[in-house]
PDB file of N, CA and C in Angstrom:
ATOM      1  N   UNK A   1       0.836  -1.178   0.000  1.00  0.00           N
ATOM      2  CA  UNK A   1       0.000   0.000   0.000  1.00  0.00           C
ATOM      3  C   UNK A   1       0.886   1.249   0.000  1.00  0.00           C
ATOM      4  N   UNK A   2       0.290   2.095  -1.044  1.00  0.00           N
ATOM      5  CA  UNK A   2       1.486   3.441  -0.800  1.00  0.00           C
ATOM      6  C   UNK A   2       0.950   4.492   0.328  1.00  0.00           C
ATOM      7  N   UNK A   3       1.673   5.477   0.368  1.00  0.00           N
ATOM      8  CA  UNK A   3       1.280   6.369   1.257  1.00  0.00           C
ATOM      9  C   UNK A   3      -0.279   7.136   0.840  1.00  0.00           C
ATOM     10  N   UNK A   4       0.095   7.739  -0.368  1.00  0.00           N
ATOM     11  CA  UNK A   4      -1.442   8.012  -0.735  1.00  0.00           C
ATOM     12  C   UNK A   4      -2.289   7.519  -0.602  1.00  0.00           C
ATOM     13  N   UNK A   5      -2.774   5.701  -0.368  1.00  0.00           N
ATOM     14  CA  UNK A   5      -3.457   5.187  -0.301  1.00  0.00           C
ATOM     15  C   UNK A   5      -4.082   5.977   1.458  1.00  0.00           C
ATOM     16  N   UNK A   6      -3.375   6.280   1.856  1.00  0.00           N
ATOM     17  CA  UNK A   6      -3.857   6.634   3.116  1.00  0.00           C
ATOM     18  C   UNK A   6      -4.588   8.459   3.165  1.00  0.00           C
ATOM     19  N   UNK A   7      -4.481   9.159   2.186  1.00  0.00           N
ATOM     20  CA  UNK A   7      -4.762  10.289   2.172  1.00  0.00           C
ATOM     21  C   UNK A   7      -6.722   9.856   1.962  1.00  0.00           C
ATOM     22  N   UNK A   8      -7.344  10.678   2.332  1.00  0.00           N
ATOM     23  CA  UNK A   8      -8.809  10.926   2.285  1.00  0.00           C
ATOM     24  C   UNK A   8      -9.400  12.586   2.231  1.00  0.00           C
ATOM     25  N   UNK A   9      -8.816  13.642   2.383  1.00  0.00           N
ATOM     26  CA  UNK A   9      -8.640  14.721   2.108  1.00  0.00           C
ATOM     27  C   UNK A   9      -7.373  15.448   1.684  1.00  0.00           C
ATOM     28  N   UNK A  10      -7.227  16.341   1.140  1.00  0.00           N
ATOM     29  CA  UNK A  10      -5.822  17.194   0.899  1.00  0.00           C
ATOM     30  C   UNK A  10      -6.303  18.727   0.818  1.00  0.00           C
ATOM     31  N   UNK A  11      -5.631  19.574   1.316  1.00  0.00           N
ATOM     32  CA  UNK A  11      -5.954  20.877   0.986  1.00  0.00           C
ATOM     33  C   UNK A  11      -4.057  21.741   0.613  1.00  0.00           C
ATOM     34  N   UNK A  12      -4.418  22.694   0.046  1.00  0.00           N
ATOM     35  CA  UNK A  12      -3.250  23.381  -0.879  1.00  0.00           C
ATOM     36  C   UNK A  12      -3.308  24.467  -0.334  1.00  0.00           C
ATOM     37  N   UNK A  13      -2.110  25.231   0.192  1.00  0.00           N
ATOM     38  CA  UNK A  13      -2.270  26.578   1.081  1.00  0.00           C
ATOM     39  C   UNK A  13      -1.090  27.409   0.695  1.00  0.00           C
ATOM     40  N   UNK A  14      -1.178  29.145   0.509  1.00  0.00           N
ATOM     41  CA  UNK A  14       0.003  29.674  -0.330  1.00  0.00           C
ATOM     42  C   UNK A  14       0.980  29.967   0.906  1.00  0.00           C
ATOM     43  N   UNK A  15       2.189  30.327   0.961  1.00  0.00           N
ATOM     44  CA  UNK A  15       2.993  30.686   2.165  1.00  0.00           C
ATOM     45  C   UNK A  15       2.835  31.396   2.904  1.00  0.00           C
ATOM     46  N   UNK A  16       1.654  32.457   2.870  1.00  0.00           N
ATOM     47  CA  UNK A  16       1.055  32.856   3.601  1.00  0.00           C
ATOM     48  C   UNK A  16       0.042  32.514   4.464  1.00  0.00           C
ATOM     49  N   UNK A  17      -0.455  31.420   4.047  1.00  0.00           N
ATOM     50  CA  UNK A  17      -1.418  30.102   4.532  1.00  0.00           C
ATOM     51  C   UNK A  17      -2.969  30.525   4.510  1.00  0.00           C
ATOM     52  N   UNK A  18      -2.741  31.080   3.217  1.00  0.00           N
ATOM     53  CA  UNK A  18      -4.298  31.621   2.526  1.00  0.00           C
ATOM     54  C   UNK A  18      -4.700  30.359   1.860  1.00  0.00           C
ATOM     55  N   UNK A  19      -5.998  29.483   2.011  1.00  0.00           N
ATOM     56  CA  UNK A  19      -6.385  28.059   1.036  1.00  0.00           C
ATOM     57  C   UNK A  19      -6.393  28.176  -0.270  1.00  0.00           C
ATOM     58  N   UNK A  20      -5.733  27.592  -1.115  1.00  0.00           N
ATOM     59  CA  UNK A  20      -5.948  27.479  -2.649  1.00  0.00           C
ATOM     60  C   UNK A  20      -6.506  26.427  -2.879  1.00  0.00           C
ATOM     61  N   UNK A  21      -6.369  25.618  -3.103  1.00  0.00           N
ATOM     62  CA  UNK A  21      -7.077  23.603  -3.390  1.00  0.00           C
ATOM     63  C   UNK A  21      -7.841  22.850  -2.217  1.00  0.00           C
ATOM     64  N   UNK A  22      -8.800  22.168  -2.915  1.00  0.00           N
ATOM     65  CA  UNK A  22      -9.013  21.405  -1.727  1.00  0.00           C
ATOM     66  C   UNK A  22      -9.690  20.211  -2.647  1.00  0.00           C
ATOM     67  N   UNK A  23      -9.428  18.913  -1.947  1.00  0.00           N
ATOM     68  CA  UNK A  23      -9.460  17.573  -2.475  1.00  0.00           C
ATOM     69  C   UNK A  23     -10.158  16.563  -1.541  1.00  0.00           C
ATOM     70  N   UNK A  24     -11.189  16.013  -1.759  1.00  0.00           N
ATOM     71  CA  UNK A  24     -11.753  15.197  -1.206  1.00  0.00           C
ATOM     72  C   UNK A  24     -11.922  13.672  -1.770  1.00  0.00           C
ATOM     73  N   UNK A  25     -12.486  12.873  -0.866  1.00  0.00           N
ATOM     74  CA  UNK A  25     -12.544  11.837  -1.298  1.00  0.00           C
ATOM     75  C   UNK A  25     -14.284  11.374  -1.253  1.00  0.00           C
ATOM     76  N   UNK A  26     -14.627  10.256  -1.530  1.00  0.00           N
ATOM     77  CA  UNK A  26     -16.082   9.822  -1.282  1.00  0.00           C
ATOM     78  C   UNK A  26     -16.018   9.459   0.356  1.00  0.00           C
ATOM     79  N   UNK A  27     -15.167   8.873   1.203  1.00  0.00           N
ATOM     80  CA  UNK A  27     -15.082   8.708   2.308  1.00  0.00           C
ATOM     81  C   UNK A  27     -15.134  10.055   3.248  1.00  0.00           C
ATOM     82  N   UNK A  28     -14.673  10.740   2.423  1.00  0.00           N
ATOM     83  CA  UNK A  28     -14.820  12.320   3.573  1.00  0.00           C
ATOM     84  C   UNK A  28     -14.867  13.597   2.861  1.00  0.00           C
ATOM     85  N   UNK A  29     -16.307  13.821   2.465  1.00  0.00           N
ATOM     86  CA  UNK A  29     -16.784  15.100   1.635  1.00  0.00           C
ATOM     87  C   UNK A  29     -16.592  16.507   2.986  1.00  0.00           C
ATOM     88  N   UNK A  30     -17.170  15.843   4.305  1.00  0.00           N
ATOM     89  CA  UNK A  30     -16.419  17.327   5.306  1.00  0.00           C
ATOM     90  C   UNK A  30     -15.507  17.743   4.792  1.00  0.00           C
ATOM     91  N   UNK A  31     -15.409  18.997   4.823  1.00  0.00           N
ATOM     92  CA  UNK A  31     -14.192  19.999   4.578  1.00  0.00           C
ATOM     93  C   UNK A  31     -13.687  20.945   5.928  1.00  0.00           C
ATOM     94  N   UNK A  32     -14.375  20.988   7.190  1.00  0.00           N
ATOM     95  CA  UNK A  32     -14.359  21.465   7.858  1.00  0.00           C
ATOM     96  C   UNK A  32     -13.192  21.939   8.629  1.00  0.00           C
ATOM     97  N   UNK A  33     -12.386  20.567   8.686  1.00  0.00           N
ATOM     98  CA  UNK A  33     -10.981  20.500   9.132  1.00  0.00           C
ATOM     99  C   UNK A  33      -9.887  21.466   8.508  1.00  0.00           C
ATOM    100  N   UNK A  34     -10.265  21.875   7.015  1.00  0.00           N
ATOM    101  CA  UNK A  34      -9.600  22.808   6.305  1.00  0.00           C
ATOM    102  C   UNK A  34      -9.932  24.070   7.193  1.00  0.00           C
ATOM    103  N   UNK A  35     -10.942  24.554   8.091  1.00  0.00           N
ATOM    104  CA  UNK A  35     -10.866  25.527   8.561  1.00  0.00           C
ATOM    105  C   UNK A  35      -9.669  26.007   9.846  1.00  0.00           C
ATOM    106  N   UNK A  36      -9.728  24.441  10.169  1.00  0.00           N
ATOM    107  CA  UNK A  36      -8.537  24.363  11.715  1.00  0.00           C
ATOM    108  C   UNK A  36      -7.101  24.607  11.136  1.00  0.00           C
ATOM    109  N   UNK A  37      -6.831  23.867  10.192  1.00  0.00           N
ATOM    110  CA  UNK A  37      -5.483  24.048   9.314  1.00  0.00           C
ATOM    111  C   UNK A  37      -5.389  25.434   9.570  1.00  0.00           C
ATOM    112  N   UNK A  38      -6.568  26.329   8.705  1.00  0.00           N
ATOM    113  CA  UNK A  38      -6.159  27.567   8.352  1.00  0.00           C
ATOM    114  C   UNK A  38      -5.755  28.420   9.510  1.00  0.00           C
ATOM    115  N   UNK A  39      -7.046  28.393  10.310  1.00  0.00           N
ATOM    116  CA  UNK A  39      -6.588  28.293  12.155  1.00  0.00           C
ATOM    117  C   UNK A  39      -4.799  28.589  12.465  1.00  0.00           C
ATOM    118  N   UNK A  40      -4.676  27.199  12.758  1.00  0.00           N
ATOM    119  CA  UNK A  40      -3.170  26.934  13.231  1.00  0.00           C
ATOM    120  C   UNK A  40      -2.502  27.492  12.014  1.00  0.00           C
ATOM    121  N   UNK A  41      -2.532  27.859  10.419  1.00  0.00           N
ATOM    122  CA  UNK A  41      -0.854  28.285  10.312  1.00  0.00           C
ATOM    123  C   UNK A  41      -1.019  30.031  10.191  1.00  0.00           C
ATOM    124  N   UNK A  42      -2.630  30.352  10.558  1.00  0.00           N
ATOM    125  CA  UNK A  42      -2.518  31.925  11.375  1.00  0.00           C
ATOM    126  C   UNK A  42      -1.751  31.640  12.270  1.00  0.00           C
ATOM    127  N   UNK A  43      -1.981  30.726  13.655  1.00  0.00           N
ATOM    128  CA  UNK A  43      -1.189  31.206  14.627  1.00  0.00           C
ATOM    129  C   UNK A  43       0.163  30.811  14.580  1.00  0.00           C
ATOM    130  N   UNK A  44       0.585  29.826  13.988  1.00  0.00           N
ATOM    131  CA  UNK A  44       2.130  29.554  13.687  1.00  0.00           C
ATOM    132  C   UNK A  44       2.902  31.013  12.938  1.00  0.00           C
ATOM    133  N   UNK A  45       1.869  31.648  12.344  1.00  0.00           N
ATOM    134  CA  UNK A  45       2.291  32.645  11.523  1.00  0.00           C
ATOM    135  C   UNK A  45       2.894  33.869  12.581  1.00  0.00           C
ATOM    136  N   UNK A  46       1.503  33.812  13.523  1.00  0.00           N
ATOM    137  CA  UNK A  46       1.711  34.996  14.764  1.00  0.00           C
ATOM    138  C   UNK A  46       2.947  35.017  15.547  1.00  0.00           C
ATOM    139  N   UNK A  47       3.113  33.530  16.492  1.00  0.00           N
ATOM    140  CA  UNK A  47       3.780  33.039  16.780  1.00  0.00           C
ATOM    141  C   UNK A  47       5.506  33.011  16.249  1.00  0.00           C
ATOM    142  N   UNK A  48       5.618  32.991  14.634  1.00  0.00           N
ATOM    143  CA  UNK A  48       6.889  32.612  14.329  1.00  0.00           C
ATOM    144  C   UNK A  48       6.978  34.735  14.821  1.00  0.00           C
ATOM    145  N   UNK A  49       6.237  35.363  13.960  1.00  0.00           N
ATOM    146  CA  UNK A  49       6.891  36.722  13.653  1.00  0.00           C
ATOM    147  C   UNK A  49       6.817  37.505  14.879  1.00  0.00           C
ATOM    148  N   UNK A  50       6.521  36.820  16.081  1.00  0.00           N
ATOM    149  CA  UNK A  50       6.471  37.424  17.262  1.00  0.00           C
ATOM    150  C   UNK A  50       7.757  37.140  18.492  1.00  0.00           C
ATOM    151  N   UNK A  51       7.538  35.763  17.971  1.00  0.00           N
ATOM    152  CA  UNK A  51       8.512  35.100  18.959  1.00  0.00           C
ATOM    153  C   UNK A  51       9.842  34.622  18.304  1.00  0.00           C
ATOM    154  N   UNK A  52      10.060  35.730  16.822  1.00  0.00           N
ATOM    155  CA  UNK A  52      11.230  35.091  15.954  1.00  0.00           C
ATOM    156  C   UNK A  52      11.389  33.542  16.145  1.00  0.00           C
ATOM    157  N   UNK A  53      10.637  32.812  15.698  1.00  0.00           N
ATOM    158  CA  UNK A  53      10.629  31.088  15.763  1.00  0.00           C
ATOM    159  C   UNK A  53      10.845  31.262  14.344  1.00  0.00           C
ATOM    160  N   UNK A  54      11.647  30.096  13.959  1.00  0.00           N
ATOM    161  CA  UNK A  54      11.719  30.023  12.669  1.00  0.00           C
ATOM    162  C   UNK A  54      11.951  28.241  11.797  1.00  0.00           C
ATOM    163  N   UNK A  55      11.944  28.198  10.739  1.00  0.00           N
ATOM    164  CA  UNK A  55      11.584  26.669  10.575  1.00  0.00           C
ATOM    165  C   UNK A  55      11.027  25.429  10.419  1.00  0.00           C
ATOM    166  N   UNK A  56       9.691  26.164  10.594  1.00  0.00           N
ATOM    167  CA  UNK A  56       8.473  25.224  10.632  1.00  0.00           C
ATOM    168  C   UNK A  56       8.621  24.466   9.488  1.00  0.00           C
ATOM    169  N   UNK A  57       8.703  23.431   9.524  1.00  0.00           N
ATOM    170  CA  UNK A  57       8.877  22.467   8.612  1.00  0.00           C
ATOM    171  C   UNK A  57       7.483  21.372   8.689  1.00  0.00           C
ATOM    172  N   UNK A  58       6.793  21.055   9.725  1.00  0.00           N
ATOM    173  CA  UNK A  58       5.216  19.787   9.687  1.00  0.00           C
ATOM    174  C   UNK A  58       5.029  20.021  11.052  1.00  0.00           C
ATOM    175  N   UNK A  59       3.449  20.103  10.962  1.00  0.00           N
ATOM    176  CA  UNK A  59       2.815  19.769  12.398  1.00  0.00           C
ATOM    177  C   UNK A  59       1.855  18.448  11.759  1.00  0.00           C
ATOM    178  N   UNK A  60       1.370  17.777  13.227  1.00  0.00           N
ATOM    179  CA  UNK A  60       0.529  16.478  12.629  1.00  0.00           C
ATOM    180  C   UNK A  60      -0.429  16.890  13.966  1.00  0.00           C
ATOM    181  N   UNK A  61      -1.834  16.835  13.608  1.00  0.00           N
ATOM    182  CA  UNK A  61      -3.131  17.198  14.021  1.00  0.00           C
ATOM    183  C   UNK A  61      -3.776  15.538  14.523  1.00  0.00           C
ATOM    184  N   UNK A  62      -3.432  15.100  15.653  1.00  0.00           N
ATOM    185  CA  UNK A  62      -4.526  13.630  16.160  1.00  0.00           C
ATOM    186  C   UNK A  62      -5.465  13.806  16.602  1.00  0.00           C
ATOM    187  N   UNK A  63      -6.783  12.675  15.354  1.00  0.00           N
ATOM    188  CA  UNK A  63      -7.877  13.089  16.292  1.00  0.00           C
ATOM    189  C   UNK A  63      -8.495  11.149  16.261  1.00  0.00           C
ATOM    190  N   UNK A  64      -9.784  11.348  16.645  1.00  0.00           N
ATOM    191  CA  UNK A  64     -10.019  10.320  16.942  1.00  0.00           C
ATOM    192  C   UNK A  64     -10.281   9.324  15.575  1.00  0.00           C
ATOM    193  N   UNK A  65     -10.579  10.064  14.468  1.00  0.00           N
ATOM    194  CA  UNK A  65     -10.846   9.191  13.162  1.00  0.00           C
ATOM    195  C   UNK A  65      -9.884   9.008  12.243  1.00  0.00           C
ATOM    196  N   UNK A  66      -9.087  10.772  12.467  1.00  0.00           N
ATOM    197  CA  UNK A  66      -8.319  11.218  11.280  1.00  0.00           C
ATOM    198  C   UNK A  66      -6.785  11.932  11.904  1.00  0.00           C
ATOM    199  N   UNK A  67      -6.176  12.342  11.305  1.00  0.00           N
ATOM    200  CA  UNK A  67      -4.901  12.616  11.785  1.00  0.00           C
ATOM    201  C   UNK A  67      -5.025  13.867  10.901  1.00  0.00           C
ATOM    202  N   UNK A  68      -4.362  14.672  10.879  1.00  0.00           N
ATOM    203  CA  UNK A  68      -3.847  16.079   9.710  1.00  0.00           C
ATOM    204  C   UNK A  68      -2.633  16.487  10.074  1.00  0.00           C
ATOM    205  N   UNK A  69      -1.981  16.121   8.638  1.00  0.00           N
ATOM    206  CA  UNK A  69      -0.418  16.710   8.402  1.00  0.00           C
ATOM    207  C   UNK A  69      -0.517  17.706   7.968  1.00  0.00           C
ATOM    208  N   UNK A  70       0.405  18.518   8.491  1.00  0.00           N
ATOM    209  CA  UNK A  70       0.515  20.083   7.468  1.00  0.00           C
ATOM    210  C   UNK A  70       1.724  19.642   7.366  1.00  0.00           C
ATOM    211  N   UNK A  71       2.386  19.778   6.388  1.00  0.00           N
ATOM    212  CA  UNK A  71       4.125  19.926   5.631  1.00  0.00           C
ATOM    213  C   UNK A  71       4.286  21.862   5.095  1.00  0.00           C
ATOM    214  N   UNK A  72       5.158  21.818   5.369  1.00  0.00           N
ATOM    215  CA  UNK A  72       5.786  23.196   4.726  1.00  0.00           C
ATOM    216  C   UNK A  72       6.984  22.997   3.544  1.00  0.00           C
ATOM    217  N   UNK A  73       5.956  22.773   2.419  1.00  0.00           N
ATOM    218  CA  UNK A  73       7.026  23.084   1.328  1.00  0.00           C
ATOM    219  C   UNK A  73       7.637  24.107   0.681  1.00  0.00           C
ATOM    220  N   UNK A  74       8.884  23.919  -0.481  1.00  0.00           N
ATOM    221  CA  UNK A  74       9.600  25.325  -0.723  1.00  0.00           C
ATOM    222  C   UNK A  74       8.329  26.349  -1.296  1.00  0.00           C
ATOM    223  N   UNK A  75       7.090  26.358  -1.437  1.00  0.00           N
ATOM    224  CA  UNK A  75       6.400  27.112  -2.380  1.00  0.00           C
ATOM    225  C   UNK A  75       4.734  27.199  -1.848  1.00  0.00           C
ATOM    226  N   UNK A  76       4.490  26.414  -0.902  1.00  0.00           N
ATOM    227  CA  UNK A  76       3.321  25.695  -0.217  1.00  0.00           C
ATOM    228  C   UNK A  76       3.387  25.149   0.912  1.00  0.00           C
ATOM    229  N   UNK A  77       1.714  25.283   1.837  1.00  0.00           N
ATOM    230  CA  UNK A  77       1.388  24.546   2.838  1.00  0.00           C
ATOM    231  C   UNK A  77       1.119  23.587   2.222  1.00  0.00           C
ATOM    232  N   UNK A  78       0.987  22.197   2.458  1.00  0.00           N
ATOM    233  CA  UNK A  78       0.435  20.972   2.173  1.00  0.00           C
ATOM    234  C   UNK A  78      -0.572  20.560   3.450  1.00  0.00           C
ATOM    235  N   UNK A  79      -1.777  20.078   3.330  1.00  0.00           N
ATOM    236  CA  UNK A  79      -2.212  19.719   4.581  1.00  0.00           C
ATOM    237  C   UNK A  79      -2.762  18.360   3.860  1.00  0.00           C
ATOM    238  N   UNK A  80      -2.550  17.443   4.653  1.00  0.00           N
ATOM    239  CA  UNK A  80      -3.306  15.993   3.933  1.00  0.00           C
ATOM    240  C   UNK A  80      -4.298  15.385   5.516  1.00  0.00           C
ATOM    241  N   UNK A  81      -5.356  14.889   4.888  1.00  0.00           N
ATOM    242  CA  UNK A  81      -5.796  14.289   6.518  1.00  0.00           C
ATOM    243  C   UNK A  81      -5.942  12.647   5.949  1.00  0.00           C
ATOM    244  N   UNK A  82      -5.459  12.148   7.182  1.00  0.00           N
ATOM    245  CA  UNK A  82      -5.225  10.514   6.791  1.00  0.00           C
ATOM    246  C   UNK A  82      -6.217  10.021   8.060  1.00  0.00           C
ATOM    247  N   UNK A  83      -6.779   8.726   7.223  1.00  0.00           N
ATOM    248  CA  UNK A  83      -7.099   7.600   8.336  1.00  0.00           C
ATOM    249  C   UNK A  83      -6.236   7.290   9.669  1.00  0.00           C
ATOM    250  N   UNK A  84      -6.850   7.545  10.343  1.00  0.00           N
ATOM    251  CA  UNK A  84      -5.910   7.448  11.614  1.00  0.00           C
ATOM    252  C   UNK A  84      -6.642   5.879  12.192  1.00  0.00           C
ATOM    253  N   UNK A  85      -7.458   5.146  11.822  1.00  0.00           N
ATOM    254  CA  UNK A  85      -7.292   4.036  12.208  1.00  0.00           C
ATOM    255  C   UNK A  85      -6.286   2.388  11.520  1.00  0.00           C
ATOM    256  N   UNK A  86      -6.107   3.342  10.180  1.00  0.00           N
ATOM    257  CA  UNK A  86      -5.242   1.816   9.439  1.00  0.00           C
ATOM    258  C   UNK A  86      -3.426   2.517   9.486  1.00  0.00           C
ATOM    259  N   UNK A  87      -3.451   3.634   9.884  1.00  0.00           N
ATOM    260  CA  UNK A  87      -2.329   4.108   9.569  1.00  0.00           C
ATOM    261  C   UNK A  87      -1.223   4.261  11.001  1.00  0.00           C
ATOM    262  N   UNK A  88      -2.400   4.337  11.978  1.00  0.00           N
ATOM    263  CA  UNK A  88      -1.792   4.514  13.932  1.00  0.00           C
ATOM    264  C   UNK A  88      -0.818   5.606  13.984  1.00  0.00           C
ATOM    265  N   UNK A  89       0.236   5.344  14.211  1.00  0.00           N
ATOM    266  CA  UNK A  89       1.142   6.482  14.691  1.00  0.00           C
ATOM    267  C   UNK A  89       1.696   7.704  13.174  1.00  0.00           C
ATOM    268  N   UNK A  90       1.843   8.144  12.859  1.00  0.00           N
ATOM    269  CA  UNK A  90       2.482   8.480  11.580  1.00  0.00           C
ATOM    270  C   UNK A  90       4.031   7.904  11.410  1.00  0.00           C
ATOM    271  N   UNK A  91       4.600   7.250  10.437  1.00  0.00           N
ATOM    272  CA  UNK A  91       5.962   6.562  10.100  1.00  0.00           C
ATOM    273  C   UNK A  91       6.726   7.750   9.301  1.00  0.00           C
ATOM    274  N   UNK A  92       8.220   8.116  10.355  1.00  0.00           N
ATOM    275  CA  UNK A  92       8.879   8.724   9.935  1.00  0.00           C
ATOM    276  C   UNK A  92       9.185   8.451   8.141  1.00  0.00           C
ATOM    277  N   UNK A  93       8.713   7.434   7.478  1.00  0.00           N
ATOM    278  CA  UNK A  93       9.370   7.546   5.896  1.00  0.00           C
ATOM    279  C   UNK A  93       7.926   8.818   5.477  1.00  0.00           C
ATOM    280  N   UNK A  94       6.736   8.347   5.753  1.00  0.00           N
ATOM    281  CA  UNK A  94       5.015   9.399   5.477  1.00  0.00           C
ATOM    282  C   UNK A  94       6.173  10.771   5.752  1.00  0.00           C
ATOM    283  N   UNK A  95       6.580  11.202   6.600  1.00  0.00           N
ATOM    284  CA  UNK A  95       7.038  12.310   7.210  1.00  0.00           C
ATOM    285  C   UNK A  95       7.812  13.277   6.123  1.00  0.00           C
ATOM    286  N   UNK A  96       8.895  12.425   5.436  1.00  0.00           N
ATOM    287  CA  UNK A  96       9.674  12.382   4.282  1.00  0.00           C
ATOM    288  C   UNK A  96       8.944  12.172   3.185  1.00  0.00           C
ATOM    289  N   UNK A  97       8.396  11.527   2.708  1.00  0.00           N
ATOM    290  CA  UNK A  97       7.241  11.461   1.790  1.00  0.00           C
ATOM    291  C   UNK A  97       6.811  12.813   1.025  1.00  0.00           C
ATOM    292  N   UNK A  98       5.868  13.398   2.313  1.00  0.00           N
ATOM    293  CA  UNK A  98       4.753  14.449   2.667  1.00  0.00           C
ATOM    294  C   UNK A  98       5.532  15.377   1.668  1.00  0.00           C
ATOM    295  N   UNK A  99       6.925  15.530   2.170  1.00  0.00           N
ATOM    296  CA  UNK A  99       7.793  17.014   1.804  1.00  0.00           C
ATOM    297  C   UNK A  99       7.879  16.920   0.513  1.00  0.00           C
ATOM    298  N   UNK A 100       8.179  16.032   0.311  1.00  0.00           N
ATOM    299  CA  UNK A 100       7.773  15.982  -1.595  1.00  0.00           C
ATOM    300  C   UNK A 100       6.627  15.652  -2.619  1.00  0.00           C
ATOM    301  N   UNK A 101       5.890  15.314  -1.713  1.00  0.00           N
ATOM    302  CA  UNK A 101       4.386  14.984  -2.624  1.00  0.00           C
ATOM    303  C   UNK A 101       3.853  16.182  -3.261  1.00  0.00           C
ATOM    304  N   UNK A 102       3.627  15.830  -4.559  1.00  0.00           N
ATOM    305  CA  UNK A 102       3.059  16.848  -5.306  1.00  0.00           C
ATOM    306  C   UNK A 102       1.137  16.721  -4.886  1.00  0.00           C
ATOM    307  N   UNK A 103       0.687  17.778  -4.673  1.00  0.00           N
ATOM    308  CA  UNK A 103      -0.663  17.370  -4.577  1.00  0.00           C
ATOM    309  C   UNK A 103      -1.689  18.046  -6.381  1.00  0.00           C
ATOM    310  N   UNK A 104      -0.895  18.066  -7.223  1.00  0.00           N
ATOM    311  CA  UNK A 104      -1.300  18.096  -8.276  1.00  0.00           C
ATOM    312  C   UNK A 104      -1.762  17.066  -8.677  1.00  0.00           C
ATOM    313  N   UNK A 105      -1.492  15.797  -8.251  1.00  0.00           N
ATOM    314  CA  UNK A 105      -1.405  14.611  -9.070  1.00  0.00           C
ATOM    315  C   UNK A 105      -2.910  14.313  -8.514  1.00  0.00           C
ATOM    316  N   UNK A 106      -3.641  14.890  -7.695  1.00  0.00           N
ATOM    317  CA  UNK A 106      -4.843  14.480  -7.094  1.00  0.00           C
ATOM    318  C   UNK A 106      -5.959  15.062  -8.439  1.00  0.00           C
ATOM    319  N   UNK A 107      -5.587  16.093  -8.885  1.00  0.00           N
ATOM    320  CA  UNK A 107      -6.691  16.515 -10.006  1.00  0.00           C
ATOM    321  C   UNK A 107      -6.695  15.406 -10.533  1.00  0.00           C
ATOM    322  N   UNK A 108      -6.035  14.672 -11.191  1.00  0.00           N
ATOM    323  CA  UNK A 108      -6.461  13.321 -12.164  1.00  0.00           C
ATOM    324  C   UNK A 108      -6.439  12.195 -11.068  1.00  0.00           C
ATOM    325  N   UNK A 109      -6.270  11.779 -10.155  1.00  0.00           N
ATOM    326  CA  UNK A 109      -6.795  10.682  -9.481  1.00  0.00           C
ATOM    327  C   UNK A 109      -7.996  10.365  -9.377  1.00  0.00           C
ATOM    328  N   UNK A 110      -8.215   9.025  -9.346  1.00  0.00           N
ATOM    329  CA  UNK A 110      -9.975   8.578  -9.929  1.00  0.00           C
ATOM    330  C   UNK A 110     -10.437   8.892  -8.377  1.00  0.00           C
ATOM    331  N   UNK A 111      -9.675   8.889  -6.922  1.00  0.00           N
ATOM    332  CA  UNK A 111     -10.712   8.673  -6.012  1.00  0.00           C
ATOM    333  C   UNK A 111     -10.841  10.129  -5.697  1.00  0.00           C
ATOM    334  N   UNK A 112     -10.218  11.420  -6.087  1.00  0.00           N
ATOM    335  CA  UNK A 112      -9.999  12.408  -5.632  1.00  0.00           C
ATOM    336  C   UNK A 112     -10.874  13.245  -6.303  1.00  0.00           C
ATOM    337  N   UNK A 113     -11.606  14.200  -5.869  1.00  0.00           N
ATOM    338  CA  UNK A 113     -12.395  15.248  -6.446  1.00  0.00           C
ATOM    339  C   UNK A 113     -12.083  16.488  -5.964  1.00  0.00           C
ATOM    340  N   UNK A 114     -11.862  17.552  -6.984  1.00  0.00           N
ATOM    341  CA  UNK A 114     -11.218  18.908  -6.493  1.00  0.00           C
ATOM    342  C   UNK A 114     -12.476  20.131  -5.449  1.00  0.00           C
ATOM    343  N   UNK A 115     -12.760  20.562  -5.206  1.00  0.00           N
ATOM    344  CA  UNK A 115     -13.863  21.530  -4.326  1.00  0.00           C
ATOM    345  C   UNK A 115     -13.642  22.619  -4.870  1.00  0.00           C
TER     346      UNK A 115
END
């Protein structure tokens, strides 16, 4: 099974962490969680330029169904939300993965539908 197999939402966010994309699956048409994302990388945003923090590279969001990765790529937020019951802890290779996944490739995926 690849890693994608585990994605069920994706959302696309600019470096400012304004939403551009959002990708669903038939398993999880909610979009709601895209609002918390946006949430947290306001306050990561507040946070870095307040408290000079710098670096943010992934936070991972546990909840009871689903998990949500945010990755910080060179050009993009990435936020993916995964099954958190077939997947359990997140595996440092997903971690490495994340940073390079293109989430373009979801427009033509048969299970993925754009919003």
């Amino acid at each position: 099974m690849s890693y994608s197999d585990y994605i069920v939402g994706a959302a696309v966010f600019d470096l400012s962490g304004l939403p551009k994309e959002y990708f669903t699956t038939g398993e999880s048409n909610d979009m709601s969680w895209v609002q918390s994302i946006f949430q947290a990388l306001g306050l990561q945003s507040l946070l870095s330029s307040s408290l000079r923090l710098e670096g943010f590279r992934h936070a991972i969001i546990g909840g009871t169904d689903y998990h949500a990765v945010v990755v910080r790529q060179p050009a993009r937020y990435v936020a993916l939300l995964l099954r958190s019951d077939e997947m359990g802890t997140i595996p440092d290779g997903f971690m490495e993965w994340s940073f390079d996944f293109d989430p373009s490739i979801l427009r033509i995926h048969p299970n993925f539908s754009a919003v």
